[in-house]
Protein backbone atom coordinates (compact mmCIF):
# COMPACT_ATOMS: atom_id res chain seq x y z
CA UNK A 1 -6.56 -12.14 19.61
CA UNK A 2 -2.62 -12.03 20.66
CA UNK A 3 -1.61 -13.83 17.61
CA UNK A 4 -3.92 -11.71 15.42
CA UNK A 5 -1.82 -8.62 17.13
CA UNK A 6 1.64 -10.51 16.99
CA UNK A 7 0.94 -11.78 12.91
CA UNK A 8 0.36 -8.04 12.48
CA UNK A 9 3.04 -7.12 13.90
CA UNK A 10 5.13 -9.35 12.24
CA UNK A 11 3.40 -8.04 8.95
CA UNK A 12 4.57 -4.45 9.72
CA UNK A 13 7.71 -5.58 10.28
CA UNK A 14 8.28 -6.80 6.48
CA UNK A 15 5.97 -4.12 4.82
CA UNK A 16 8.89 -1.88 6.46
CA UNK A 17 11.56 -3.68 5.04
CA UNK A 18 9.90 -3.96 1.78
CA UNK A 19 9.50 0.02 1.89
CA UNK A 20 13.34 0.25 2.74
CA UNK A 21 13.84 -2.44 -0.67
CA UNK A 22 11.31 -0.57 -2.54
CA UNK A 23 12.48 3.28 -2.25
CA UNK A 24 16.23 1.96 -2.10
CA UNK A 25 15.74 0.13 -5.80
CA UNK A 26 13.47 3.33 -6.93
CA UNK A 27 16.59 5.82 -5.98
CA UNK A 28 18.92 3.77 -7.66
CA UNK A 29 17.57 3.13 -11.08
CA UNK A 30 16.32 6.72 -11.03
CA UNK A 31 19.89 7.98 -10.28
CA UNK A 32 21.60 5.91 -12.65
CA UNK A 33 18.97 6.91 -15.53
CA UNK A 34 19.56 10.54 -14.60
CA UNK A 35 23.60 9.97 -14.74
CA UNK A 36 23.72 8.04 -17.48
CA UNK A 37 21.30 10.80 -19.58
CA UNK A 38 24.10 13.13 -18.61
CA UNK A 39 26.76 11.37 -19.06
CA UNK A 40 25.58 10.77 -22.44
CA UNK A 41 24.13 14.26 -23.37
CA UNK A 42 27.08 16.21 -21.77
CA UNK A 43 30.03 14.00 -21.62
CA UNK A 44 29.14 12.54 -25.21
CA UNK A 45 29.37 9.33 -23.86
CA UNK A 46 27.96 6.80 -26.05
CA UNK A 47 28.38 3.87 -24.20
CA UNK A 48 25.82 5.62 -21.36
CA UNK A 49 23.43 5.78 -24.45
CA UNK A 50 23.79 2.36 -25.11
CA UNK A 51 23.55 1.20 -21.58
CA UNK A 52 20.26 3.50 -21.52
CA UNK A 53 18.69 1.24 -23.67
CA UNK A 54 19.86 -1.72 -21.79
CA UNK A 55 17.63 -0.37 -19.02
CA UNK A 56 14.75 0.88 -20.52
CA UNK A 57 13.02 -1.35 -17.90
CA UNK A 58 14.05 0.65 -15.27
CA UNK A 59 11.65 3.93 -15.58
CA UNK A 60 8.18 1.42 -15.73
CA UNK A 61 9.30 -0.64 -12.95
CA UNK A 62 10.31 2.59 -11.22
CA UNK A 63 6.53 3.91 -11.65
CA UNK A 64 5.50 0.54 -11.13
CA UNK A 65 7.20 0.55 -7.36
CA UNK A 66 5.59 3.81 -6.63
CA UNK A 67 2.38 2.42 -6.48
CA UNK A 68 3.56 -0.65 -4.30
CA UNK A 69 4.99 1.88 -1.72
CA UNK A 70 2.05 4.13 -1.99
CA UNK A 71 -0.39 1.17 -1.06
CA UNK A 72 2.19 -0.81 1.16
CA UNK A 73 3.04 2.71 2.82
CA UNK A 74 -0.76 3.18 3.26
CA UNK A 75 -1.32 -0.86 5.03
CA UNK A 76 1.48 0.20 7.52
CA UNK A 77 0.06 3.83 8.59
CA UNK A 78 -3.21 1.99 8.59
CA UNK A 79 -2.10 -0.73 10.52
CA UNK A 80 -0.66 2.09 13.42
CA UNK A 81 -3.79 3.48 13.19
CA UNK A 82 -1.91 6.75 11.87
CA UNK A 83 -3.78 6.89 8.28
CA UNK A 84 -5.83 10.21 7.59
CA UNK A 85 -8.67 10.93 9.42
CA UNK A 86 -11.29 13.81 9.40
CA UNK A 87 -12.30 13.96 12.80
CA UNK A 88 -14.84 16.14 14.00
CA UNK A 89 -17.03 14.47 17.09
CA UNK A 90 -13.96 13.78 19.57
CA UNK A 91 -14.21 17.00 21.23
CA UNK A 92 -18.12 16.92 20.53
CA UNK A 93 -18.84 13.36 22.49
CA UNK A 94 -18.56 12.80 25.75
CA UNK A 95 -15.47 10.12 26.57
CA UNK A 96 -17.78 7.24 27.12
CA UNK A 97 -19.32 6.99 23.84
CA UNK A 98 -15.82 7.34 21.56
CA UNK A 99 -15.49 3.77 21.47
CA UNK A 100 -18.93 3.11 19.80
CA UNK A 101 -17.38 6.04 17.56
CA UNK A 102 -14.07 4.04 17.06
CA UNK A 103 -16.24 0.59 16.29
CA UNK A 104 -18.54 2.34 13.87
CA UNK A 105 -15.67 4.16 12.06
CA UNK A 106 -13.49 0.89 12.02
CA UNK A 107 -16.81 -0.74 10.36
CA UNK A 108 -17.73 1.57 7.95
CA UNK A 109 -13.79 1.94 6.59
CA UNK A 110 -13.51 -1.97 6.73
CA UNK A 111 -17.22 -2.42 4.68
CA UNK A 112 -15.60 0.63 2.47
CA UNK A 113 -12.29 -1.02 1.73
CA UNK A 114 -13.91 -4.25 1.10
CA UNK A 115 -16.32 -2.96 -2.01
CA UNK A 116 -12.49 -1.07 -3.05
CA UNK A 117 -10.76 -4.70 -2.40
CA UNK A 118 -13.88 -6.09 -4.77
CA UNK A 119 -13.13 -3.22 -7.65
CA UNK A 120 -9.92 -3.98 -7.72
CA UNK A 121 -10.16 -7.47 -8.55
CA UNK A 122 -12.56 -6.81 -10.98
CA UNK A 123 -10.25 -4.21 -12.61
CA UNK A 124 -7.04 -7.10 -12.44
CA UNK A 125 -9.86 -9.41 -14.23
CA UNK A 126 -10.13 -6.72 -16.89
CA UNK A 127 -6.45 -6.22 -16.87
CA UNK A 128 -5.87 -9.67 -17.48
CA UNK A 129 -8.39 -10.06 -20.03
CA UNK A 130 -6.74 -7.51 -21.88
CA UNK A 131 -3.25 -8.78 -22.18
CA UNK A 132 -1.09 -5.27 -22.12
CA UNK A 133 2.42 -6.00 -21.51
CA UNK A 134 4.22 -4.13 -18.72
CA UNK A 135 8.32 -4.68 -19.67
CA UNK A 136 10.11 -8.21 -20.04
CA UNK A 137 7.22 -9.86 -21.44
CA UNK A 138 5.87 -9.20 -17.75
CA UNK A 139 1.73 -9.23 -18.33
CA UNK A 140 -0.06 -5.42 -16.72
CA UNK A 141 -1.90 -7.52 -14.74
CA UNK A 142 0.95 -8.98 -12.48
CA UNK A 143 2.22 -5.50 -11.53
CA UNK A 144 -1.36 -4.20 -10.60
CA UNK A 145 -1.72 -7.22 -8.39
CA UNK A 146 -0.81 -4.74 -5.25
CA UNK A 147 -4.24 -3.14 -5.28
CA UNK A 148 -6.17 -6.27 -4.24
CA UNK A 149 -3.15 -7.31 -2.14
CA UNK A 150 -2.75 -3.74 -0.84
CA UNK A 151 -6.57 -3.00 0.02
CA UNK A 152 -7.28 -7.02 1.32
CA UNK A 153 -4.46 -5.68 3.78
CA UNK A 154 -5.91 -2.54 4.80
CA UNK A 155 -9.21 -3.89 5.13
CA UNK A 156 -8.21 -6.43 7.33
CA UNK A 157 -6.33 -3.98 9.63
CA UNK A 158 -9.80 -2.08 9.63
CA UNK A 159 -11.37 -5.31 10.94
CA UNK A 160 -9.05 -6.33 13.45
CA UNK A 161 -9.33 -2.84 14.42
CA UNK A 162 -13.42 -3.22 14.76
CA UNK A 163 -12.97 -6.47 16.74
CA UNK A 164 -11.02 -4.45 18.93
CA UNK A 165 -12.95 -1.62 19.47
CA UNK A 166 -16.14 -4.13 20.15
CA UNK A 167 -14.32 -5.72 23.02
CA UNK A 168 -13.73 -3.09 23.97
CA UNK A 169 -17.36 -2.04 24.03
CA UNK A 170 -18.95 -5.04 25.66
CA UNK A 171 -16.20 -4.78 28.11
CA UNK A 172 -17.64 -1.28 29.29
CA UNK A 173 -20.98 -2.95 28.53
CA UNK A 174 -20.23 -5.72 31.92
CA UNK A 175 -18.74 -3.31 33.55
């Protein structure tokens, strides 16, 4: 179980730094598509339209890296245990049963995620079967690869997160 918790760990650590990459490259090319628009609409600069058109790559890879933050953002505050929660029987159940609460939860997200984790490959199948091009010749299917990748993550943060909670159970269980 401590190198489950330390390979997580170590996951977080690059799905940060891949947030930091991610946002840094989105605020970039979005700022130099915004300057470059202006430059050309305001300052008659025709060498910014030109350049636009160098980069027309930029604004689908920009919407592109959205959806890799949103999901990569989403495995991290999953993986802290900080993701969005309704929660309603806390104050409700008495402090000995809220880790059967936590261990049921855990499961039924993890079973949840998995049937997501299952649509989602069917949906890069479909993708793939298709053959829609993204930019540079780059296939739709290789840029949509984050929502298996994304969700496999996230549901195995739900399951290490169930393990947890049942030893944590049949600890109290001995006791």
């Amino acid at each position: 179980m401590n190198l489950l918790k330390r390979c997580d760990r170590a996951f977080a650590r690059l799905e940060g730094w891949l947030l930091v990459l991610f946002l840094t490259a989105m605020v970039i090319l979005t700022f130099l598509q915004v300057a470059l628009r202006a430059l050309f609409t305001y300052g008659q600069a025709h060498w910014a339209n030109n350049l636009m058109g160098q980069i027309d790559w930029a604004e689908p890879l920009v919407r592109l890296l959205v959806l890799w933050v949103s999901l990569v953002g989403a495995s991290l505050v999953t993986g802290e245990n900080r993701h969005i929660k309704i929660d309603l029987m806390s104050d409700l159940l008495p402090p000995g049963l809220l880790p059967y609460r936590e261990l049921l939860l855990s499961t039924a997200c993890a079973v949840i995620t998995g049937f997501i984790v299952k649509s989602s490959i069917s949906y890069i199948r479909m993708e793939a079967a298709f053959g829609g091009e993204l930019f540079a010749g780059l296939p739709n299917w290789v840029g949509q690869l984050i929502l298996p990748i994304g969700f496999s993550v996230i549901f195995l943060r739900f399951v290490l997160k169930a393990v947890s909670e049942a030893n944590t159970v049949f600890r109290e269980l001995k006791r």
